[in-house]
Protein backbone atom coordinates (compact mmCIF):
# COMPACT_ATOMS: atom_id res chain seq x y z
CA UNK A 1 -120.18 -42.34 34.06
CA UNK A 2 -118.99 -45.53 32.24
CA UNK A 3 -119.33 -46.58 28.71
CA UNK A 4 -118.20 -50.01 27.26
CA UNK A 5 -117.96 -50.77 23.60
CA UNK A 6 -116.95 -53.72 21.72
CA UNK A 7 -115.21 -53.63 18.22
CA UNK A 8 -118.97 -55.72 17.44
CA UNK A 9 -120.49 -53.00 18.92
CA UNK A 10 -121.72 -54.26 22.08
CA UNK A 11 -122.66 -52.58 24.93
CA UNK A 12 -122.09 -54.50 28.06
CA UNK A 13 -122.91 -53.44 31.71
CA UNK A 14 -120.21 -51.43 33.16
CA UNK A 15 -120.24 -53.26 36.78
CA UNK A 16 -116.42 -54.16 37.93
CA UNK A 17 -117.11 -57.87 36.86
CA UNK A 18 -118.34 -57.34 33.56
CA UNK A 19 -114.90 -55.22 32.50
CA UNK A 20 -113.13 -57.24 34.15
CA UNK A 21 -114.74 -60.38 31.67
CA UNK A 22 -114.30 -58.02 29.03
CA UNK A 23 -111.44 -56.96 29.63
CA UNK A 24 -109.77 -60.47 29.48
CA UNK A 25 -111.94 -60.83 26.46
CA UNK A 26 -110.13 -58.15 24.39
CA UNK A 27 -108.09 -60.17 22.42
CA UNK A 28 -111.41 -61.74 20.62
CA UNK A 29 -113.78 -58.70 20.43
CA UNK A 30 -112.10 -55.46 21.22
CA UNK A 31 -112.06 -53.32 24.29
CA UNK A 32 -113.30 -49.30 24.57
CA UNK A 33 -114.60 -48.26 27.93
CA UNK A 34 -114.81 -44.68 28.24
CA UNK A 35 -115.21 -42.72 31.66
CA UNK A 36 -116.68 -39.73 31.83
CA UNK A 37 -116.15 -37.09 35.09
CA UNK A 38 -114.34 -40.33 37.25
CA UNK A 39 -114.34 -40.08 40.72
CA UNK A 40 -112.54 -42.39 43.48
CA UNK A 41 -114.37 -45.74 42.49
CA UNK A 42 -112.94 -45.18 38.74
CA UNK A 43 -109.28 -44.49 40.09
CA UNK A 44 -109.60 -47.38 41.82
CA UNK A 45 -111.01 -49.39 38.88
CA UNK A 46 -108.09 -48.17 36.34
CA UNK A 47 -105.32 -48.91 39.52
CA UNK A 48 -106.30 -52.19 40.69
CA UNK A 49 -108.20 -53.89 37.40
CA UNK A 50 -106.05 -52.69 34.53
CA UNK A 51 -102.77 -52.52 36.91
CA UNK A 52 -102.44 -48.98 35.36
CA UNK A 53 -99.34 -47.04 36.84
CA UNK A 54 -99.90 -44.32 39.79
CA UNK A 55 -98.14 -41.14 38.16
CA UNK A 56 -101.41 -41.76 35.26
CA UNK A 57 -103.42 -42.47 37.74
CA UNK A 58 -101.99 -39.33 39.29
CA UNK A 59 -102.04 -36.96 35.78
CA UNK A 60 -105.80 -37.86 35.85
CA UNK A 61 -106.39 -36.35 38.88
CA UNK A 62 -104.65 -33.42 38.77
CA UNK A 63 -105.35 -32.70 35.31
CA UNK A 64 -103.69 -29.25 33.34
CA UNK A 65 -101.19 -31.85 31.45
CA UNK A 66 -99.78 -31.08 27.76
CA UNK A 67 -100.53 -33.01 25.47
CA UNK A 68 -97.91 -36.03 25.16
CA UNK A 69 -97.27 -40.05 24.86
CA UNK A 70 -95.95 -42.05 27.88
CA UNK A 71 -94.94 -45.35 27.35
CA UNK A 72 -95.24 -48.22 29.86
CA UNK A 73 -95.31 -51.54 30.26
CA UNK A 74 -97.78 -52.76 27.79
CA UNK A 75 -99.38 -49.79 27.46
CA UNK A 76 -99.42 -46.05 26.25
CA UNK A 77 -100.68 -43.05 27.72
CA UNK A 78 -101.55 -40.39 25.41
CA UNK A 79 -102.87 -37.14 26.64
CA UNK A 80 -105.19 -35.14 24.18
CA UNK A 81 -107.21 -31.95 23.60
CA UNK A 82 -110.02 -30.92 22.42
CA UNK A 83 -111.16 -27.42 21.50
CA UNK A 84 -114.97 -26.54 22.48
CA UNK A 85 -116.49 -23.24 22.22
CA UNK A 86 -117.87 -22.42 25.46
CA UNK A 87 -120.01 -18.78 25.36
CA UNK A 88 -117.92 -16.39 23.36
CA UNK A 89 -113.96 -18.30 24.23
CA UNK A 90 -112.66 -21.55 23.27
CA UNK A 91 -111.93 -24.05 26.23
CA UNK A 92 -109.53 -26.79 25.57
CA UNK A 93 -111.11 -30.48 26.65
CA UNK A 94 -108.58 -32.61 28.19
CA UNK A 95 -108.48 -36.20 27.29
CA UNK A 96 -106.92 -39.00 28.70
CA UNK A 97 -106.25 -42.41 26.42
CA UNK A 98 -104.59 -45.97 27.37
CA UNK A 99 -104.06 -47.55 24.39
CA UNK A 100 -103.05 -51.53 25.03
CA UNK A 101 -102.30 -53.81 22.37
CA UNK A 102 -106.08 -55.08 22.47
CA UNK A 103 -107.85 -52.16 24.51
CA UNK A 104 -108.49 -48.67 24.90
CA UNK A 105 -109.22 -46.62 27.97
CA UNK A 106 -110.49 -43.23 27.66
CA UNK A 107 -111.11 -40.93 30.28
CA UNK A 108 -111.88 -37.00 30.82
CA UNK A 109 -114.01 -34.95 32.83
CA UNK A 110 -116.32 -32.94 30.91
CA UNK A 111 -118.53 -34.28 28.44
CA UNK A 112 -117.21 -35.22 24.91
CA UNK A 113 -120.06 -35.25 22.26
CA UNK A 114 -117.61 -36.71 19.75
CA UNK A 115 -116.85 -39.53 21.75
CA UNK A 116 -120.07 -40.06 22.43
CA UNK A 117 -121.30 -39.76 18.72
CA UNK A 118 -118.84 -41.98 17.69
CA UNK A 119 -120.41 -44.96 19.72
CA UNK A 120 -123.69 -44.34 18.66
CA UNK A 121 -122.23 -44.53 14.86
CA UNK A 122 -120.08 -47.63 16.21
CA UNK A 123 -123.38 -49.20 18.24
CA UNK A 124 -125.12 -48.74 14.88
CA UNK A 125 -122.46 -49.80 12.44
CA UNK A 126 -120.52 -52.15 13.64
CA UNK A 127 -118.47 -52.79 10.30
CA UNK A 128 -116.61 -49.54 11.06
CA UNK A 129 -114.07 -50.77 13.51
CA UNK A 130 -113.24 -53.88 10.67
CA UNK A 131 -113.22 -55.82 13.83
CA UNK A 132 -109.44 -54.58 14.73
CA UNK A 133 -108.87 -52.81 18.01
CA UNK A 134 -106.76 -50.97 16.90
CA UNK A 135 -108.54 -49.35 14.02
CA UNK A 136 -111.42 -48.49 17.41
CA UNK A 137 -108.26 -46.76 18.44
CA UNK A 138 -107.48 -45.06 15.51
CA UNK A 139 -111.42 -43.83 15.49
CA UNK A 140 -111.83 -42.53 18.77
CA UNK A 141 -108.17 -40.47 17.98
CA UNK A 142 -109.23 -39.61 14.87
CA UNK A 143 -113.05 -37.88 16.13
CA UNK A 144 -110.90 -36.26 18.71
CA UNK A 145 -108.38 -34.26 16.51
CA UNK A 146 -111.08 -33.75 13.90
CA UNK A 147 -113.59 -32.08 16.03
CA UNK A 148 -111.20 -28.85 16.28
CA UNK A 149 -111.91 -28.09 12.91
CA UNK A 150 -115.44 -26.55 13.24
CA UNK A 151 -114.22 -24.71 15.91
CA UNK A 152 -111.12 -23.12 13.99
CA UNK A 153 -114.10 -22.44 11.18
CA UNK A 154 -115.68 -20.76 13.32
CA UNK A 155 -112.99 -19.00 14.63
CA UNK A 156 -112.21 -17.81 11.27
CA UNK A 157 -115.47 -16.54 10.64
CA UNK A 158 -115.42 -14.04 14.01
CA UNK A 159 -111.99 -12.74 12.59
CA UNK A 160 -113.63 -11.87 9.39
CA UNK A 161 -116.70 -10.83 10.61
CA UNK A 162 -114.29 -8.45 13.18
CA UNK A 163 -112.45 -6.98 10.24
CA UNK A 164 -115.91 -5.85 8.49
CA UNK A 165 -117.33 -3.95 11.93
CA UNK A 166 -114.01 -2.52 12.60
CA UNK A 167 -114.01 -1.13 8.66
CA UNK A 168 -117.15 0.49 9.24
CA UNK A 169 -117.38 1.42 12.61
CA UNK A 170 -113.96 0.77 15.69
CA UNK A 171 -114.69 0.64 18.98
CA UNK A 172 -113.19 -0.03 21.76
CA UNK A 173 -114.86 -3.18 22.29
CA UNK A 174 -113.71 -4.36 19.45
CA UNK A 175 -110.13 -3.47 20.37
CA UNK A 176 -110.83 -6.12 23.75
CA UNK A 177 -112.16 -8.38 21.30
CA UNK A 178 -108.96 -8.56 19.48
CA UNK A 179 -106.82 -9.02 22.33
CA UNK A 180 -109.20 -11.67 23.47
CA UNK A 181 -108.95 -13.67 20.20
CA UNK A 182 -105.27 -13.31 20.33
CA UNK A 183 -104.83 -15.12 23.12
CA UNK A 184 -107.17 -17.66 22.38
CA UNK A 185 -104.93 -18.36 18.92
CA UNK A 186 -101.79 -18.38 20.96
CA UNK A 187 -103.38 -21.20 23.22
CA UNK A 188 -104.50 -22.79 20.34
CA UNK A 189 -101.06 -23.13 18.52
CA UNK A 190 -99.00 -23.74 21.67
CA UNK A 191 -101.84 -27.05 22.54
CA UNK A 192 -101.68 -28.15 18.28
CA UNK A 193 -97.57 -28.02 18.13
CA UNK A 194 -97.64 -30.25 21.10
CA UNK A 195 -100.16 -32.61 19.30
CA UNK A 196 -98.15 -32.35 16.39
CA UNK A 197 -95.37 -33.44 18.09
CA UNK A 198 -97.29 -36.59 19.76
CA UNK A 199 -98.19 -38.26 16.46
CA UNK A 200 -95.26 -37.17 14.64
CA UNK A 201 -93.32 -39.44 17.20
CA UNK A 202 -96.35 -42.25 16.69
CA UNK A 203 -95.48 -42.18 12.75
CA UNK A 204 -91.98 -41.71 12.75
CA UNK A 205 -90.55 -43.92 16.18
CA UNK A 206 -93.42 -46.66 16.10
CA UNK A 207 -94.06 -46.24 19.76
CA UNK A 208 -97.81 -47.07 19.10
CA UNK A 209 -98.61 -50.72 20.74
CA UNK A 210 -100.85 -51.90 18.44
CA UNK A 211 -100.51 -53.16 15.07
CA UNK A 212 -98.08 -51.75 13.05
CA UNK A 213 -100.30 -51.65 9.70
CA UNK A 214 -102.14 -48.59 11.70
CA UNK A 215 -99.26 -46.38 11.02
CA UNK A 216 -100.76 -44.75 7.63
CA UNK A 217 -103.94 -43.97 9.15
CA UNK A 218 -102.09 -41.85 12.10
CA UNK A 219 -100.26 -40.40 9.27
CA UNK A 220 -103.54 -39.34 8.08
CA UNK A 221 -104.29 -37.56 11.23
CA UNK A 222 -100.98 -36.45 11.67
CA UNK A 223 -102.01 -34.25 8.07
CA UNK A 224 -104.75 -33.11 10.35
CA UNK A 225 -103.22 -31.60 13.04
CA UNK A 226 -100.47 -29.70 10.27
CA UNK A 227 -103.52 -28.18 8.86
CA UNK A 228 -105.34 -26.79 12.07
CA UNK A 229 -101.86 -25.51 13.06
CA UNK A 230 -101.39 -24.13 9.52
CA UNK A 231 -104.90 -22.80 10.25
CA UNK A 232 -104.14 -21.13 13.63
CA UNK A 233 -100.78 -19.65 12.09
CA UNK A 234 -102.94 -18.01 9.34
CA UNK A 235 -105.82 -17.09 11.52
CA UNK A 236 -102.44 -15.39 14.01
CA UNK A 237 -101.73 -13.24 11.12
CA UNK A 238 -104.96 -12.17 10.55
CA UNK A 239 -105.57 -10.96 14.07
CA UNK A 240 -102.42 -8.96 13.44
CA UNK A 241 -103.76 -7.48 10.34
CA UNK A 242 -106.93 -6.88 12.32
CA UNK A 243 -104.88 -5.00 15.18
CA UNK A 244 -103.53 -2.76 12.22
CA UNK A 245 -106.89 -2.05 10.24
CA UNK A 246 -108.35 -1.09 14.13
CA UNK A 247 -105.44 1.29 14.22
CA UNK A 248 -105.72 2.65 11.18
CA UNK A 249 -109.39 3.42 11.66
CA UNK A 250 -109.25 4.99 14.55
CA UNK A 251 -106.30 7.33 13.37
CA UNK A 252 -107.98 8.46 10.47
CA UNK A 253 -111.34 9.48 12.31
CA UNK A 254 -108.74 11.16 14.70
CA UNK A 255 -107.24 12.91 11.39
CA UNK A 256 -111.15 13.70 10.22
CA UNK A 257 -111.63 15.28 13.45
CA UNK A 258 -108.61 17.08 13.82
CA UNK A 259 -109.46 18.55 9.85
CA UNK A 260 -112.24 19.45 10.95
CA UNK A 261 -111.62 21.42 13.82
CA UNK A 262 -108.65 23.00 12.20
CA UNK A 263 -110.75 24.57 9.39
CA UNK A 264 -113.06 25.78 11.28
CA UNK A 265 -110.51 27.38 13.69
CA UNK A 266 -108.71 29.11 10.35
CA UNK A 267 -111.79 30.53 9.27
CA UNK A 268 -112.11 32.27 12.50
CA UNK A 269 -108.51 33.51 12.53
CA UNK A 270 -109.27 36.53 9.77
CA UNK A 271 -112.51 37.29 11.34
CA UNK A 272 -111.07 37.81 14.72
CA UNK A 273 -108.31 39.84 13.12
CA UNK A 274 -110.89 42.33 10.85
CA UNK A 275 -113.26 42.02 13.99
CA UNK A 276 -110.24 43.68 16.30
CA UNK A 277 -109.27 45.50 13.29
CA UNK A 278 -112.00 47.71 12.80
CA UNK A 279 -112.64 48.06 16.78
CA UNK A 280 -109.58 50.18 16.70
CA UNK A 281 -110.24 53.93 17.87
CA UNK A 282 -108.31 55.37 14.97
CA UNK A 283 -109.26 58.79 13.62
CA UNK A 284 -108.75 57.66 9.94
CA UNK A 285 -111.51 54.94 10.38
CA UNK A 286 -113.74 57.17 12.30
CA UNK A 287 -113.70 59.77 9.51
CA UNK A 288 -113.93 57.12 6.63
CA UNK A 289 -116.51 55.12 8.51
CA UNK A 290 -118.49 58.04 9.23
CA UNK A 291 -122.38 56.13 9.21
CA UNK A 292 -122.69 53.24 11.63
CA UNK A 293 -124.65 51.27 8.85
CA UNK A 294 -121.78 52.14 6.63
CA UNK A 295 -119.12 50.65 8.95
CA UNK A 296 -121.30 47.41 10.21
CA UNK A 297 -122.03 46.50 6.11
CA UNK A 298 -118.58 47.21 5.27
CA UNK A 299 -117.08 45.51 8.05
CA UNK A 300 -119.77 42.22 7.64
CA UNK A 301 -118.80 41.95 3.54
CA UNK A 302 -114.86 42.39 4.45
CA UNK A 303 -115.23 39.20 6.99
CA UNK A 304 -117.95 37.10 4.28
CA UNK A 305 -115.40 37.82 1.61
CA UNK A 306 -112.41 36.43 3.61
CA UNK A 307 -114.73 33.66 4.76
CA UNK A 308 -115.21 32.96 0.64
CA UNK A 309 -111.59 33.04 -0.13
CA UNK A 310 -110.93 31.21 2.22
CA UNK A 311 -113.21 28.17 1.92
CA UNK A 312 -112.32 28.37 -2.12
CA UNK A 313 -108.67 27.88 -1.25
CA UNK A 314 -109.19 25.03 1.11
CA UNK A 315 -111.69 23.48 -1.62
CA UNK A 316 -108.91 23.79 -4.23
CA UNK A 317 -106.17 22.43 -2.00
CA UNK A 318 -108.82 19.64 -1.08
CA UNK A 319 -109.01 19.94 2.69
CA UNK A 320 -112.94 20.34 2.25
């Protein structure tokens, strides 16, 4: 699916002819046409209209790129991503961007709903782009990198949200969970230090094609990208602690239990010794003991009594 936007913001029809008139037009009012899930006529289209070079045409295709800035003869190719929450993960949206001195190219497979909202805000407010193509380019780039954001907020919210069930209750869900989120934040920081390094090269070696007065506002989403990878190193750390508190749970409901069982087994150690005791066949406890009542009341206070003494002595020592 094709899009075309003007720096006016225009609409035209997205038939070969109508770039192609547009396209020649750029220098006067702009150039954005976005493709969405291309297939063999849009290859064809980016090859043999814009004169785009194979191995882009090629990275398109195959996809699974990092994200990085190519330059080539009157053009850059910039390779983005975006991260989407899909379900319970976080997918990372490829994008693809050929940034002329007068035009911009965008192109990725699944749907972007930032792209998209920002030419409905561009279609409605045309005063946004200041009538520069390069400040459309500085836009699209911009709603790109700034759309991770509620997804790292979000992130951060499941970590902390984590933490509290694991504090009252670990599982071994939970446990998955983590491991789950700690991939997801090492994905996350290895795609944002490459996109760190990709505008860190556009504000420091000038590569960018377009006007060189753009330079501050791509320092402005350089700050951007620092902070979500800030963000993700942060979040990192508190997956760690995470990891530890789930430990640490879990090994002092082992230590509860283990209490537990151990007082109960010590209270049965001196009734199991009177209990053998007193089932001895000696003549001396036969002739003291004459009465069974006698021997089964004296025998049942000797055991309660240890019992007491016992449970006193573990209250004291606070084991109870």
């Amino acid at each position: 699916m094709r899009t075309l936007l003007t720096v006016a913001g225009q609409t035209p029809a997205t038939r070969v002819e109508n770039i192609t008139r547009c396209f020649n037009e750029a220098h006067e009012s702009g150039f954005w046409l976005d493709i969405e899930a291309p297939d063999q006529a849009d290859f064809d289209l980016l090859q043999d209209v814009f004169k785009f070079h194979p191995l882009t045409i090629e990275d398109i295709q195959h996809q699974n790129q990092r994200p990085k800035v190519d330059e080539y003869a009157g053009y850059n190719f910039t390779v983005l991503f975006v991260a989407e929450w899909t379900g319970d993960d976080i997918a990372m949206r490829e994008h693809h961007l050929f940034v002329g001195p007068h035009y911009l190219v965008t192109v990725h497979n699944e749907p972007s709903p930032q792209l998209k909202a920002l030419q409905e805000r561009i279609h409605k407010s045309p005063e946004l782009t200041h009538g520069k193509p390069a400040f459309l380019t500085y836009m699209v780039i911009d709603a790109l990198v700034d759309a991770s954001f509620p997804v790292l907020d979000k992130l951060d919210d499941e970590v902390d949200a984590l933490e509290d069930e694991i504090t009252e209750k670990a599982t071994e869900d939970q446990l998955k969970r983590i491991y789950g989120l700690k991939h997801t934040v090492t994905e996350l920081r290895r795609f944002l230090g490459a996109q760190r390094d990709v505008f860190q090269a556009l504000i420091t070696h000038g590569i960018h094609v377009q006007q060189s007065d753009m330079t501050l506002y791509y320092r402005d989403v350089y700050d951007h990208i620092v902070r979500q990878y800030e963000t993700v190193d942060s979040l990192r750390d508190l997956l760690t602690g995470a990891m530890d508190v789930y430990l640490s749970t879990v090994s002092n409901r082992l230590n509860q239990t283990t209490k537990a069982l151990t007082v109960i087994a010590s209270l049965f150690l001196p009734l199991s010794f009177l209990t053998g005791f007193y089932g001895m066949n000696f003549a001396y406890l036969t002739q003291i003991l004459e009465t069974p009542y006698a021997a089964f009341a004296f025998g049942v206070g000797t055991m309660l009594v240890a019992v007491l003494i016992q449970l006193y002595l573990f209250k004291r020592r606070g084991w109870l």
